[in-house]
Structure formats: C-alpha cells, structure tokens
Protein backbone atom coordinates (compact mmCIF):
# COMPACT_ATOMS: atom_id res chain seq x y z
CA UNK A 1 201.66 -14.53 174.27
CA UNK A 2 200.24 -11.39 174.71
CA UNK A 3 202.28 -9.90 177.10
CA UNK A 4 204.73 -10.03 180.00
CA UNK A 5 201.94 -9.53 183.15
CA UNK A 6 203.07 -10.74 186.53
CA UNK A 7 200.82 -10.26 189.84
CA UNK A 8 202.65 -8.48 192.15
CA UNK A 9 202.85 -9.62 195.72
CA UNK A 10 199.22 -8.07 196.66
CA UNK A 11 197.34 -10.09 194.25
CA UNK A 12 195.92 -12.93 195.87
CA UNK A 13 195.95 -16.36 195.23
CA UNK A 14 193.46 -18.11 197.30
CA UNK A 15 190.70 -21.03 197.26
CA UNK A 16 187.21 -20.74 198.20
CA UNK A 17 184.60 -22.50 199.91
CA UNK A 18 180.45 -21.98 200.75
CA UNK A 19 179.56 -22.73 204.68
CA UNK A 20 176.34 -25.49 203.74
CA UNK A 21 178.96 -26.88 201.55
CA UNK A 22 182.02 -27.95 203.72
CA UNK A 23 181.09 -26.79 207.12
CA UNK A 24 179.08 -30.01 208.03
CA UNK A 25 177.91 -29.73 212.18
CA UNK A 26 174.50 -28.84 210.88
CA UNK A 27 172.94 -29.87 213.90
CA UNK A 28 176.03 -28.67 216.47
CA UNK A 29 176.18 -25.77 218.71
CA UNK A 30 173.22 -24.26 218.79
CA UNK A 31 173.09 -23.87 214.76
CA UNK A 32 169.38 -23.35 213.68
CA UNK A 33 167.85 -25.38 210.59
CA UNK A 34 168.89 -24.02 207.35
CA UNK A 35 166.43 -23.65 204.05
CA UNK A 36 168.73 -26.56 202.32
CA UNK A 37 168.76 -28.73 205.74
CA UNK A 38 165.06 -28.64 205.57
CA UNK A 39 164.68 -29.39 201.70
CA UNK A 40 167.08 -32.00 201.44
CA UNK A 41 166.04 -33.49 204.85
CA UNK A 42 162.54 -33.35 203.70
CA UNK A 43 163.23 -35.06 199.81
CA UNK A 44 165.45 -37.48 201.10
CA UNK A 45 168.34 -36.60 199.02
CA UNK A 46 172.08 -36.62 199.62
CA UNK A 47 172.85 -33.47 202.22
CA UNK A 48 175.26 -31.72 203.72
CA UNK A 49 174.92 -32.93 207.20
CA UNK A 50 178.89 -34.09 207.57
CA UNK A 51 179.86 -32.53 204.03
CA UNK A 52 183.89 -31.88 204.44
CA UNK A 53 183.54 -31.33 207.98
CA UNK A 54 185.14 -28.21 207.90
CA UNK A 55 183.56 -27.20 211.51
CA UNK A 56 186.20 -29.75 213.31
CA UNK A 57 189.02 -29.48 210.31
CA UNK A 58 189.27 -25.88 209.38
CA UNK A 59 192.39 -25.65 211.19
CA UNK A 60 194.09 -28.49 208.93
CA UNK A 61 192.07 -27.14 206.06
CA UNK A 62 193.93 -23.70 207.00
CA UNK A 63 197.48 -25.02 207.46
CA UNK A 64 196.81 -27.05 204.02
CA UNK A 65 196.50 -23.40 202.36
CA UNK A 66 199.67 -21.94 203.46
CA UNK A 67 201.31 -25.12 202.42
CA UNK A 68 199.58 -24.78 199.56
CA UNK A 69 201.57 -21.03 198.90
CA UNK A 70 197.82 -19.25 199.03
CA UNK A 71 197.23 -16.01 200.49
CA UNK A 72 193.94 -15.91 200.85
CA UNK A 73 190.74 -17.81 201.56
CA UNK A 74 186.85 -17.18 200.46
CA UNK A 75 184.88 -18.53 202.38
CA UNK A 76 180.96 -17.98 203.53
CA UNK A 77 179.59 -17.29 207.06
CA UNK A 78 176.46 -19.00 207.70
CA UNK A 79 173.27 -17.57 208.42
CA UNK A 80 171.40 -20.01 210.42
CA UNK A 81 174.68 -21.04 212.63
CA UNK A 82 175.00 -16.77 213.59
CA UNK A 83 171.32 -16.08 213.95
CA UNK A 84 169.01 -18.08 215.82
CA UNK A 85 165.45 -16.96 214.99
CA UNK A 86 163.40 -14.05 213.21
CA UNK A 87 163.78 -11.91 216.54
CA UNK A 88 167.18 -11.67 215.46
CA UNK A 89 168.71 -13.03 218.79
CA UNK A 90 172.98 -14.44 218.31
CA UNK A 91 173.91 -17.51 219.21
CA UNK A 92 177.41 -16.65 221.01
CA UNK A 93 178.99 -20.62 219.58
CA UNK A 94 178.27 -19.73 216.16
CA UNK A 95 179.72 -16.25 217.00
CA UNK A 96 183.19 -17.58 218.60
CA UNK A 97 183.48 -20.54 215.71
CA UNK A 98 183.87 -17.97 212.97
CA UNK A 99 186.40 -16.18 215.44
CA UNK A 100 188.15 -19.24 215.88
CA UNK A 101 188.17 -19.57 211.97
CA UNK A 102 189.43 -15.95 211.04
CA UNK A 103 192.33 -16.42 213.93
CA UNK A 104 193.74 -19.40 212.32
CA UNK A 105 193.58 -17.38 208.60
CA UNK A 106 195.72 -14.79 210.09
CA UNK A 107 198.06 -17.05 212.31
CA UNK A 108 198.71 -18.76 209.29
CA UNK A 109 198.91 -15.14 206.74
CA UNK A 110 196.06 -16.02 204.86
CA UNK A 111 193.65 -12.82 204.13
CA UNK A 112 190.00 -13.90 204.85
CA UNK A 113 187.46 -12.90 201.69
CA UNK A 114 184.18 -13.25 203.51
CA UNK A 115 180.93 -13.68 202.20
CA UNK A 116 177.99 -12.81 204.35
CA UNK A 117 175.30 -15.16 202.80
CA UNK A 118 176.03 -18.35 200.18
CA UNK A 119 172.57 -19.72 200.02
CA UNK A 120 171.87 -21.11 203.30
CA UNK A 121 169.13 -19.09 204.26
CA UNK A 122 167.59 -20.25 207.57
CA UNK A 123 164.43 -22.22 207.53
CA UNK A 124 162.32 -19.96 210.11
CA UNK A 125 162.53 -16.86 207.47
CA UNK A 126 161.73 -19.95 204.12
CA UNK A 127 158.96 -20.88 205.97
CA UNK A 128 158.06 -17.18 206.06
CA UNK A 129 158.04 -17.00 202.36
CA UNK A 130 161.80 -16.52 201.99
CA UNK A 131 163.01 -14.17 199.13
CA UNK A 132 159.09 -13.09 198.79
CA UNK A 133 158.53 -11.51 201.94
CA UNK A 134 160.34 -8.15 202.32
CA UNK A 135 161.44 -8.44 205.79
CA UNK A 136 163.87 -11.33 204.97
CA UNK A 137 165.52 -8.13 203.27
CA UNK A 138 165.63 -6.32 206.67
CA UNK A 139 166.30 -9.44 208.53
CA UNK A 140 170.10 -9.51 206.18
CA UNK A 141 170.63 -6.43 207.02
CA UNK A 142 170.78 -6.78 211.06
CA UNK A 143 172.72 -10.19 209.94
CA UNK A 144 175.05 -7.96 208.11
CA UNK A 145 175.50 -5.61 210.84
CA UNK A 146 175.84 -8.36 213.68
CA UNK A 147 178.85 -9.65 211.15
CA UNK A 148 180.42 -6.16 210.86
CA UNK A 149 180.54 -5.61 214.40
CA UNK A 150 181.68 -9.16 215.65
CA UNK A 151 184.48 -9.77 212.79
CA UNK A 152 184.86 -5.98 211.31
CA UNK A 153 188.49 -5.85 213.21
CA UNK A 154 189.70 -9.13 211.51
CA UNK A 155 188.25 -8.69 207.69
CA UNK A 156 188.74 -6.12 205.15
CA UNK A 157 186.99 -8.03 202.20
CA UNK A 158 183.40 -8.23 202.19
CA UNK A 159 180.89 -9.67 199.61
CA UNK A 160 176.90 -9.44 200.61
CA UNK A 161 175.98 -12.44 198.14
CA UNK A 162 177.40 -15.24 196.51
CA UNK A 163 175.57 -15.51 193.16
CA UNK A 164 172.03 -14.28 193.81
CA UNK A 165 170.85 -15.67 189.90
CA UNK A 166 171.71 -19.23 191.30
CA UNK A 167 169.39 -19.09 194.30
CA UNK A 168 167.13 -17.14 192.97
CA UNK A 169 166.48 -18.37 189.09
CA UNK A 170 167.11 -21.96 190.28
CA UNK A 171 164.78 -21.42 193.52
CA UNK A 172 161.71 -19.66 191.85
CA UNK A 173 162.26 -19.56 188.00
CA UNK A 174 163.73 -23.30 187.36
CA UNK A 175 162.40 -24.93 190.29
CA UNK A 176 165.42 -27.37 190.85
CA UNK A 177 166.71 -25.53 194.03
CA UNK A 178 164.85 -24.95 197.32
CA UNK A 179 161.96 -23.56 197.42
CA UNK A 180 161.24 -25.69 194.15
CA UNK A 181 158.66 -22.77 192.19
CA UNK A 182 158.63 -22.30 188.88
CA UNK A 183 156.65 -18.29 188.61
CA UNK A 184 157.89 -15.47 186.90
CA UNK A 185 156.18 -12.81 188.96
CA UNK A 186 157.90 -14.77 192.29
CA UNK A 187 160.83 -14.65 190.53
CA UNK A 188 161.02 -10.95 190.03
CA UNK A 189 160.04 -9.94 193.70
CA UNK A 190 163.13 -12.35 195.20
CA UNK A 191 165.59 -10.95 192.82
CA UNK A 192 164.37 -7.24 193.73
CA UNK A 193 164.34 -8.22 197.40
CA UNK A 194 167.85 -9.46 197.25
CA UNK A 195 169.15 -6.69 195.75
CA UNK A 196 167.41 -4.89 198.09
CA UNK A 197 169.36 -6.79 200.53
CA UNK A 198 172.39 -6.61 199.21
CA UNK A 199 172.10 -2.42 199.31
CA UNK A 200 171.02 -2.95 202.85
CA UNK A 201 174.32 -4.79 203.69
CA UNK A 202 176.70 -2.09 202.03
CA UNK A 203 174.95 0.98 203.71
CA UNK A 204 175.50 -0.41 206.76
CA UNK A 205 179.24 -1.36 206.33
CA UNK A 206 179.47 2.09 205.11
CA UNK A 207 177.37 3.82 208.40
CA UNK A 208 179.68 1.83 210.62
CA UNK A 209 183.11 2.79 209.18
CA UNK A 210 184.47 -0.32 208.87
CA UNK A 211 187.81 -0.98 207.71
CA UNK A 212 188.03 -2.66 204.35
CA UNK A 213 186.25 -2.72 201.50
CA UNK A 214 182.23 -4.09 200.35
CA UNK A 215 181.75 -6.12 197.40
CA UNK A 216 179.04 -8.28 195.31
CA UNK A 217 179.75 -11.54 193.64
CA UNK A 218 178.18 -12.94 190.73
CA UNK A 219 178.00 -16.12 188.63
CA UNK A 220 179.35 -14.54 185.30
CA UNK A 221 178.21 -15.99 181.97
CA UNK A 222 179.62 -13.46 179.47
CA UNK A 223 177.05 -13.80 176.66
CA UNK A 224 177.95 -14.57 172.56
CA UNK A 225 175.76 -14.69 169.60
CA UNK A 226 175.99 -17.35 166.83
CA UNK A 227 176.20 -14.58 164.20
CA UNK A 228 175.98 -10.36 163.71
CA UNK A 229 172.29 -10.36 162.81
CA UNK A 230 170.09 -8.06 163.95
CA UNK A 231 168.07 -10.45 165.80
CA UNK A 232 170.85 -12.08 167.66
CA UNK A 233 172.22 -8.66 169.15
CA UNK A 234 168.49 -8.38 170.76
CA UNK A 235 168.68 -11.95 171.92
CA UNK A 236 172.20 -11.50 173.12
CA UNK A 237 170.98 -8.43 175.39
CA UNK A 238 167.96 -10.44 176.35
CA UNK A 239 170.26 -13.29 177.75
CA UNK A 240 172.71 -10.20 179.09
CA UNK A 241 169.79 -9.10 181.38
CA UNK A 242 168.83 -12.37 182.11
CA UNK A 243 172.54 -13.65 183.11
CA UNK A 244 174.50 -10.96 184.38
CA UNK A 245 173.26 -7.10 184.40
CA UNK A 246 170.31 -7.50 187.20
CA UNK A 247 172.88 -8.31 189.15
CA UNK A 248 176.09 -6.33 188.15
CA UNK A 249 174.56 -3.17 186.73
CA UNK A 250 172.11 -3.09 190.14
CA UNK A 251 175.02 -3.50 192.42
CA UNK A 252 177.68 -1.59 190.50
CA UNK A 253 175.74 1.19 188.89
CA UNK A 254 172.85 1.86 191.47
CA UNK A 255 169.89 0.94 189.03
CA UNK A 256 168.02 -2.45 187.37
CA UNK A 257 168.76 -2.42 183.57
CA UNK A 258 165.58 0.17 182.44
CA UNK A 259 164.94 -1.92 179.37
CA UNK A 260 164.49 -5.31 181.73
CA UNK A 261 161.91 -3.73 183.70
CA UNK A 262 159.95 -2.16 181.20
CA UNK A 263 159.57 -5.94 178.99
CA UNK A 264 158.60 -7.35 182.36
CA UNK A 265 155.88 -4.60 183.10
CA UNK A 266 154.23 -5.60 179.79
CA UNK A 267 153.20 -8.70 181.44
CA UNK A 268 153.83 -8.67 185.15
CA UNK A 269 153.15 -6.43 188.08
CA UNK A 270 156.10 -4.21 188.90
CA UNK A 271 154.73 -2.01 191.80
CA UNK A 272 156.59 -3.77 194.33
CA UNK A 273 159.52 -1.76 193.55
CA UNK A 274 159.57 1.07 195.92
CA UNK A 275 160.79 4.72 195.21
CA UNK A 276 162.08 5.08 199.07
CA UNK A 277 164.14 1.16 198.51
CA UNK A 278 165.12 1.87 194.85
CA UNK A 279 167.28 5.07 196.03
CA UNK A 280 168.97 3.10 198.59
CA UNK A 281 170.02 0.32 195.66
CA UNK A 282 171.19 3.66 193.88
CA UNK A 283 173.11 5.49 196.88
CA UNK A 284 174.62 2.34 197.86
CA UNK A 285 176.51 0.59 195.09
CA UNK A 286 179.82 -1.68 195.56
CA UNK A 287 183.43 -0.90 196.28
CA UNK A 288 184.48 -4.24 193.71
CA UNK A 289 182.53 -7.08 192.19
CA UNK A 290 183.11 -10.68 192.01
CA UNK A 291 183.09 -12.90 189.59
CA UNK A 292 182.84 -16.62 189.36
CA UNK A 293 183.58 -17.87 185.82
CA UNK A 294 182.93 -21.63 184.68
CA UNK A 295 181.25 -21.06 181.58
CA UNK A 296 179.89 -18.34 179.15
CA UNK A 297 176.41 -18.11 177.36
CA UNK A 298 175.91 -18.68 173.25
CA UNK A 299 172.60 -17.89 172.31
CA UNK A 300 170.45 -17.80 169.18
CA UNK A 301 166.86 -15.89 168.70
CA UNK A 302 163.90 -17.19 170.01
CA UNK A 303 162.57 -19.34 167.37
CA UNK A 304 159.21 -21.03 169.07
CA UNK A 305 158.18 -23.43 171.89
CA UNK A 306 157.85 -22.96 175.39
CA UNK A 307 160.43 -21.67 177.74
CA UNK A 308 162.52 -24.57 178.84
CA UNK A 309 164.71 -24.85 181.76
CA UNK A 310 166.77 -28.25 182.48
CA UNK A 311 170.39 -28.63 183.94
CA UNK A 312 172.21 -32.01 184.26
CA UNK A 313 172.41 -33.09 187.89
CA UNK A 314 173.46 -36.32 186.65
CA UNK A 315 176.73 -36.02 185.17
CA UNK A 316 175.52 -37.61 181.97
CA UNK A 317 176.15 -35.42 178.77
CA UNK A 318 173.66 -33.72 176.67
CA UNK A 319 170.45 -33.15 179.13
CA UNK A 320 170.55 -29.35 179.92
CA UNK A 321 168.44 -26.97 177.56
CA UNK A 322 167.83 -23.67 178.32
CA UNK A 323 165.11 -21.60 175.92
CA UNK A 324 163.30 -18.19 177.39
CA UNK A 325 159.96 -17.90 175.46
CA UNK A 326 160.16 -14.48 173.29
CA UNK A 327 163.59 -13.66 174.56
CA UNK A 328 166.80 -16.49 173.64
CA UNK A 329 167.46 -19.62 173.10
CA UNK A 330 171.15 -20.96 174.63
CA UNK A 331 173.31 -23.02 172.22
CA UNK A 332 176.12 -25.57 172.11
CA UNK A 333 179.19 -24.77 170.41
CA UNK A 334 180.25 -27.86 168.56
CA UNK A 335 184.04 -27.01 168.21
CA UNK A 336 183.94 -26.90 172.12
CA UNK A 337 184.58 -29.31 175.02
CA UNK A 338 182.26 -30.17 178.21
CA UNK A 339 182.70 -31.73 180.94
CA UNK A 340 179.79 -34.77 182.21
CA UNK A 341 177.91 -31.78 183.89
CA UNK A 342 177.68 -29.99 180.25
CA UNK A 343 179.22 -26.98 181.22
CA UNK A 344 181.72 -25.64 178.57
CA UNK A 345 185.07 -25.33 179.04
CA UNK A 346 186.27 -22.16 177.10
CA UNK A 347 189.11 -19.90 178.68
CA UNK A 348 188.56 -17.18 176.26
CA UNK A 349 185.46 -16.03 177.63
CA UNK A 350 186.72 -15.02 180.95
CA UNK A 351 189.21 -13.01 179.14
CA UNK A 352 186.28 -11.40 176.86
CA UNK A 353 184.06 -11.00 179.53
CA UNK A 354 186.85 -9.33 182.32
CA UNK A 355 187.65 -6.67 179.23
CA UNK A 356 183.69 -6.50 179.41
CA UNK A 357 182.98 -5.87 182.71
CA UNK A 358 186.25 -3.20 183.48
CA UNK A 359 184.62 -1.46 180.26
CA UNK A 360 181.11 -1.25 182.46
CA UNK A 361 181.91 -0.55 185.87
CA UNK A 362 185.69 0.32 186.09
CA UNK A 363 185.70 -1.54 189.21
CA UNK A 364 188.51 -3.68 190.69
CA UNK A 365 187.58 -7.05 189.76
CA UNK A 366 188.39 -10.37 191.45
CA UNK A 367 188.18 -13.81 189.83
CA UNK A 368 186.20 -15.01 193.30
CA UNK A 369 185.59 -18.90 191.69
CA UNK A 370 187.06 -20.58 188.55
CA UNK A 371 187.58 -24.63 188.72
CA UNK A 372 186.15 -28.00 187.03
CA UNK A 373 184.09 -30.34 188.20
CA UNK A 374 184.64 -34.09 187.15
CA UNK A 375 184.62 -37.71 189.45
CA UNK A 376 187.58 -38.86 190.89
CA UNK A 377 188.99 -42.00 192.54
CA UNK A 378 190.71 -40.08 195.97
CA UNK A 379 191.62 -43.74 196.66
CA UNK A 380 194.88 -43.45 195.01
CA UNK A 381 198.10 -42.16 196.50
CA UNK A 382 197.74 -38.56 194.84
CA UNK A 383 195.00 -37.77 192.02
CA UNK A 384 196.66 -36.84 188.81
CA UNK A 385 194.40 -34.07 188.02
CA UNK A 386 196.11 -33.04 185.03
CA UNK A 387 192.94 -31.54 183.14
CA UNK A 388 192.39 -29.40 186.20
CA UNK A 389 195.79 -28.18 185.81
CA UNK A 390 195.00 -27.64 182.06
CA UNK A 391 191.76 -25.85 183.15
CA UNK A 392 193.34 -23.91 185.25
CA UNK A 393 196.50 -22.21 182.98
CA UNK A 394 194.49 -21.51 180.60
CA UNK A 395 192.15 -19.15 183.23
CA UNK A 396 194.80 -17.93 184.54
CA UNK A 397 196.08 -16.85 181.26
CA UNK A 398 192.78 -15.46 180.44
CA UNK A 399 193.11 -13.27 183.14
CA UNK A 400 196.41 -12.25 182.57
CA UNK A 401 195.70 -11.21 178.88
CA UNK A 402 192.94 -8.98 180.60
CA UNK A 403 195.23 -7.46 182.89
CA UNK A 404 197.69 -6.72 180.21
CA UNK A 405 195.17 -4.64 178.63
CA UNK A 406 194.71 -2.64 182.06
CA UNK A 407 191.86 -4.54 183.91
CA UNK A 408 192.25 -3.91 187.49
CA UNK A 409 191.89 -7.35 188.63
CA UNK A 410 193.30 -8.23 192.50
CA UNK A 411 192.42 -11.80 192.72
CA UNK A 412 192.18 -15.17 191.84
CA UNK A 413 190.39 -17.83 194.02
CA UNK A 414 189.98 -21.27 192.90
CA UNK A 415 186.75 -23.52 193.54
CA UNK A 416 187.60 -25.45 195.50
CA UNK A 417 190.00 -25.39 198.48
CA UNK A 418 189.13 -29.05 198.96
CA UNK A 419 186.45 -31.12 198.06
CA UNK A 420 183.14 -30.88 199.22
CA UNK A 421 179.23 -31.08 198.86
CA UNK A 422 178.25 -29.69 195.48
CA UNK A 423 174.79 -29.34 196.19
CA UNK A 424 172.18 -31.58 194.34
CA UNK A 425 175.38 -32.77 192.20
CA UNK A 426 176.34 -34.27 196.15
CA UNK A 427 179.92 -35.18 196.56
CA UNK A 428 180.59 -37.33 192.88
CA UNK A 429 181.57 -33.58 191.52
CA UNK A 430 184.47 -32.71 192.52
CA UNK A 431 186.21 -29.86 192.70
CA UNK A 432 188.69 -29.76 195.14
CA UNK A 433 192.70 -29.09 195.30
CA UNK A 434 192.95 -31.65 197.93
CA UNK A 435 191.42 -34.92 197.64
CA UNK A 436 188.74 -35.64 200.68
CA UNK A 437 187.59 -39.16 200.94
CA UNK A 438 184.13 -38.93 202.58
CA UNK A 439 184.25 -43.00 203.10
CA UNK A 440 187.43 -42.69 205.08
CA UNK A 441 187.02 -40.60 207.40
CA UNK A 442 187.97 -37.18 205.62
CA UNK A 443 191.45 -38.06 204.86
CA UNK A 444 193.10 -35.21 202.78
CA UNK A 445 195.48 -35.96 200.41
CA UNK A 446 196.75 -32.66 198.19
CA UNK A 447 196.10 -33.50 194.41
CA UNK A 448 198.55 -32.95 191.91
CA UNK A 449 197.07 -28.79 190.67
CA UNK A 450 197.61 -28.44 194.53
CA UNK A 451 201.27 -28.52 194.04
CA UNK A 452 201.07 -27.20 190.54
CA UNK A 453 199.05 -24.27 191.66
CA UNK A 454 201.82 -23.74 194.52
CA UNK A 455 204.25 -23.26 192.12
CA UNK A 456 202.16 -20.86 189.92
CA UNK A 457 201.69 -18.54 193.48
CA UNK A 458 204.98 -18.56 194.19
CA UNK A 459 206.38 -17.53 190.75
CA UNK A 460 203.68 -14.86 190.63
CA UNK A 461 202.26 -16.34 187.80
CA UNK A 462 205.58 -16.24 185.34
CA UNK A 463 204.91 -20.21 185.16
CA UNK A 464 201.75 -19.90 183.37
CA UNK A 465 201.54 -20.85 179.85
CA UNK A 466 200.79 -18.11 178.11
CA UNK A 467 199.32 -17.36 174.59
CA UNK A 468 196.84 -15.20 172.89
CA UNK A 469 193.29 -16.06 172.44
CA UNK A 470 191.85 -16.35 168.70
C-alpha cells in the first residue's frame, strides 16, 4: 500500500452517461436529426432510437444514483434536441427537458457534471461538411452560450467536449465513425476546428461570469515504449501527439504541440490555422481537464507497411491493429489481460499517466470515465459482476496512489450509470452499474459493483484494496 489517502467529502463519486447514448426520444419533442441518427438510419445498423430511454426514466435513473451513495452525475446535453437549425433558433421542449433533468440532480443532492457536446452533432451542420467547415465552430459557440444562459444558475461543472480524438480520428482518419473518411488533411482541419470550438465555448463562459468552473475532457491513453532506445522515445512522442497532447496541451496550455505541426507541414497544408483563432485557443485555456481512462498505448518504431487502422466492433479477440506510417506502431503486451473488445486492462497506467498529466498542466484533474465493457445475461436476479468490481479497485487504487503523491484529483465517475447504447458496439457491451434489459421493457435491476461501489462512496474510499504498483 502506498499510503493512507481518503477522499474527503467534496470528492465526487458519480456515474456518467452521453445523451445519443441513453437518452433515446430521438424523434420526440421537437428534437432535430442528429449526425449518428442519420448514419445509422442510413446503414441500417443497430441505433439509438430507444437506447436506455433515459428521456422518460431519468427520474428513476436519478433516484437509482442517490441510492446508489453517488454525488454526482456526468452526463451530456444534446445538440440537435437544444438547437433546431443552422439559424440557431431553440427549441423551448428540449430547453425545459434538460431543466427538468438538472432539478431532479439537485432534489436528489447529486452535482450535475455537464458536457456541452458528446458526439451528436446535428445532421443540418454534417451535411454542411461538419468538423470541415469553420462555422460549425461558431455555430458551438452560440450552442455554448444558449447552455450558459438557460442552465448557468443550476451547474458549476462544465466540459466543452467529450473526447474530440474519438470523433474526430474515428470520423475522418479511421473512417469507422460518421462521416466514414479516411484523409489526413480532413483530419487536421476538424481537429483544429474543434479546438477552435472548444476555445470558443470557454471564452464565452468566461465573458458571461458564470458561476462554476470550464473544463475539457479527453480519452487518455498514457503512452509506453517496449524498451529505452532511442528510436522508441521518438515513437513514444509520436504516439503522445497523436493520443493525447493535441488535445490536452491545446486546451490546457493555449498552443498545438510545435513539433506536431511542423511534421504535418512537411506534407500537408497548414494555412488554415489562423493567427486571429490561434490566440483565442491561447487566451482561453481550461479551468480542469478530464480524463477518461480504459486503456494506455505500448508502442514500438515504425518498422514498414502502410498505416493501418482497425478496432474490434465485434467483441472477438485479436482484430484491432493500429500502425501510423513513419511515426509508431501500437503493441500488445503479452503478460496483460483484454477484454473481447481488445482493450487492455492495466490499472497502473492511470496511476502513471495522472502523475503525468499533474506534472504537465498542474490542473485539478477528474477521472470523468473509467469502467469495462463485457456481455451480460441481465436476465438473472442480480448480475454478479465481480470482474467489474475487480476493475474497478484496482482504478480506484490507481488513483489513490496518485493522490498520495499530491495529484489534485476531485473526481471519479464511472462509465456507466446504467447500461446503454455503446455506439457501433450497440447494446451487447455493457457497461452499466445497473442492469437494463432492452427486451423487457427497460427493467433496472442494480448489479452487484452497484452495491459494492456504494459501499466504497460511503467509506470514502478506506474499503479499497490498496497496494503499490510494480
């Protein structure tokens, strides 16, 4: 063990969510077509029309929570549902159902950690090129501000994105995500644009004087090397850029990593990057970051072949591969465990990459998603989720072992709150603290890390099994 951390009463202990993912009612009240309505629509692939149906059950879903012993809930406001075309104009039910949604978080004490876009951006500004076209930059911003002003007197916690090197490597780089390109150049201008975005979003929370505090979250892969060589430490910073710092150092420090750009610019046209929008990225920079941690990155060098992008949608082991022509190659640790969905299950690199991050930015940190996905019979009385409870300690303990050696971190929020629609994974992955059965008409049933994770909160984490990482 390497020490005797416990969170005090202000560190919260939460779940979290994504709107496409639970809310379901993608049709009701007004709600305009979203980019991932339209795509999955459109392919003919399993949706999130009904998803967990959140829209009708939030207030169970809520009440569930405080049972639960969690103080908080993450959860994403979506785009399409508040905004109802490109002139910007508010559809007033979207509007009121958030309100509804934020009253029962605070009738029931739970502090709402809001994210202003997960994904679901609507299909009028896709159809307008999406991330590529600048004004879907501007167009976040008024959605930001339209957010600040309806629900700035009920939120303190605000995060612009949720992951931006999902949607936009997976949407424009990879090609697996809507809108399906695979273009380096395209990829560059929808990161920069998002960014962008995200800037946008924080200078006006900051010109309106909003209570609370701004935020980013990312989808953090700390990044290892198979050995000390010379060659690995430049494919290690390679995969760094790649991974993490467009994101992080952009939001946290002001400024895209100077060595990124400059490899890009040997082969692809930067000028889109404009003076007057670069010095709002740099005078506008994050009160806290996010970070959701499933797995971290081992790479090699670049040995040859073409660049190589596959992840396993099917739950069957051994099909993802990820290789960046010139830059890194990602490798498999064969000491380690995966799940179905090859993603690694190794505790000690959320501790590693928490010390990491404080040693970066020296911003508070919160630990916005952390959970395991696997397929589960919710037919049964109670699921006996033991390996999520296993999963679990041993983050927790990661995170404890960073806060022992003085990482400011506030929060721990676990993916999910309940099950729901894992994107083009559908609803086989699960996730959830409480069981839904999507055959039976959404019955929840509380698993057994539910209860476990109830009695984790209420000890402030002195029930954790702790020990020290090798």
């Amino acid at each position: 063990m390497e020490g005797d951390y416990l969170m005090d009463k202000n560190f919260f202990w939460g779940g979290a969510t994504a709107s496409y993912q639970c809310e379901g009612a993608w049709d009701v009240d007004d709600k305009a077509e979203s980019m991932w309505d339209h795509y999955l629509h459109e392919n003919g692939m399993e949706n999130g029309d009904v998803a967990s149906d959140h829209y009708h059950r939030f207030e169970e879903d809520i009440r569930m929570m405080k049972e639960g012993g969690q103080t908080s809930y993450r959860f994403s406001l979506s785009w399409p549902r508040i905004i109802k075309n490109k002139a910007g104009e508010i559809n007033l039910k979207g509007i009121e159902f958030y309100h509804r949604l934020l009253d029962a978080c605070h009738k029931h004490g739970i502090e709402p950690f809001v994210t202003i876009y997960h994904w679901d951006l609507p299909q009028y500004w896709e159809a307008e090129g999406g991330w590529l076209n600048r004004d879907v930059a501007y167009a976040f911003e008024h959605l930001a501000k339209v957010c600040f002003e309806h629900f700035g007197d009920k939120v303190r916690y605000w995060t612009t994105f949720n992951e931006p090197k999902w949607f936009i490597a997976n949407g424009y780089f990879i090609g697996n995500y809507p809108p399906g390109l695979q273009d380096v150049q395209k990829t560059m201008i929808g990161a920069y644009h998002v960014m962008l975005a995200s800037a946008l979003g924080v200078r006006a929370f900051r010109e309106g004087g909003y209570q609370g505090q701004i935020g980013i979250v990312h989808s953090y892969t700390p990044v290892n090397g198979v050995d000390d060589t010379i060659e690995t430490k430049i494919a290690m910073r390679y995969a760094d850029n790649y991974c993490n710092n467009w994101i992080l150092d952009t939001a946290a420090l002001g400024k895209f990593p100077i060595d990124l750009v400059a490899k890009l610019a040997q082969d692809y046209d930067v000028s889109f990057m404009q003076a007057e929008e670069l010095q709002v990225i740099k005078e506008n920079t994050v009160d806290f970051i996010g970070l959701n941690y499933y797995a971290r990155t081992l790479v090699k060098p670049y040995t040859e072949g073409e660049t190589q992008l596959v992840f396993n949608h099917s739950g069957k082991k051994g099909q993802s591969k990820v290789v960046i022509k010139g830059w890194f190659e990602q490798v498999k640790d064969p000491n380690s465990e995966f799940t179905a969905w090859d993603t690694e299950i190794y505790p000690k690199g959320l501790q590693d990459g928490l010390l990491e991050a404080w040693d970066r930015y020296h911003l508070p940190i919160y630990v916005t998603e952390n959970g395991v996905g696997v397929r589960e019979d919710v037919t049964v009385d109670q699921v006996n989720d033991d390996y999520r409870i296993s999963f679990m300690n041993d983050h927790i303990n990661a995170i404890m072992n960073a806060m022992d050696r003085g990482v400011d971190i506030r929060g721990y929020y676990a993916w999910a709150s309940f099950d729901l629609y894992s994107w083009k994974n559908g609803v086989e992955k699960r996730y959830g603290l409480v069981a839904v059965d999507f055959e039976k008409g959404q019955e929840r049933k509380p698993k057994a890390s539910y209860y476990w994770f109830k009695d984790i909160i209420e000890s402030h984490g002195e029930k954790i099994q702790r020990r020290a990482f090798e």
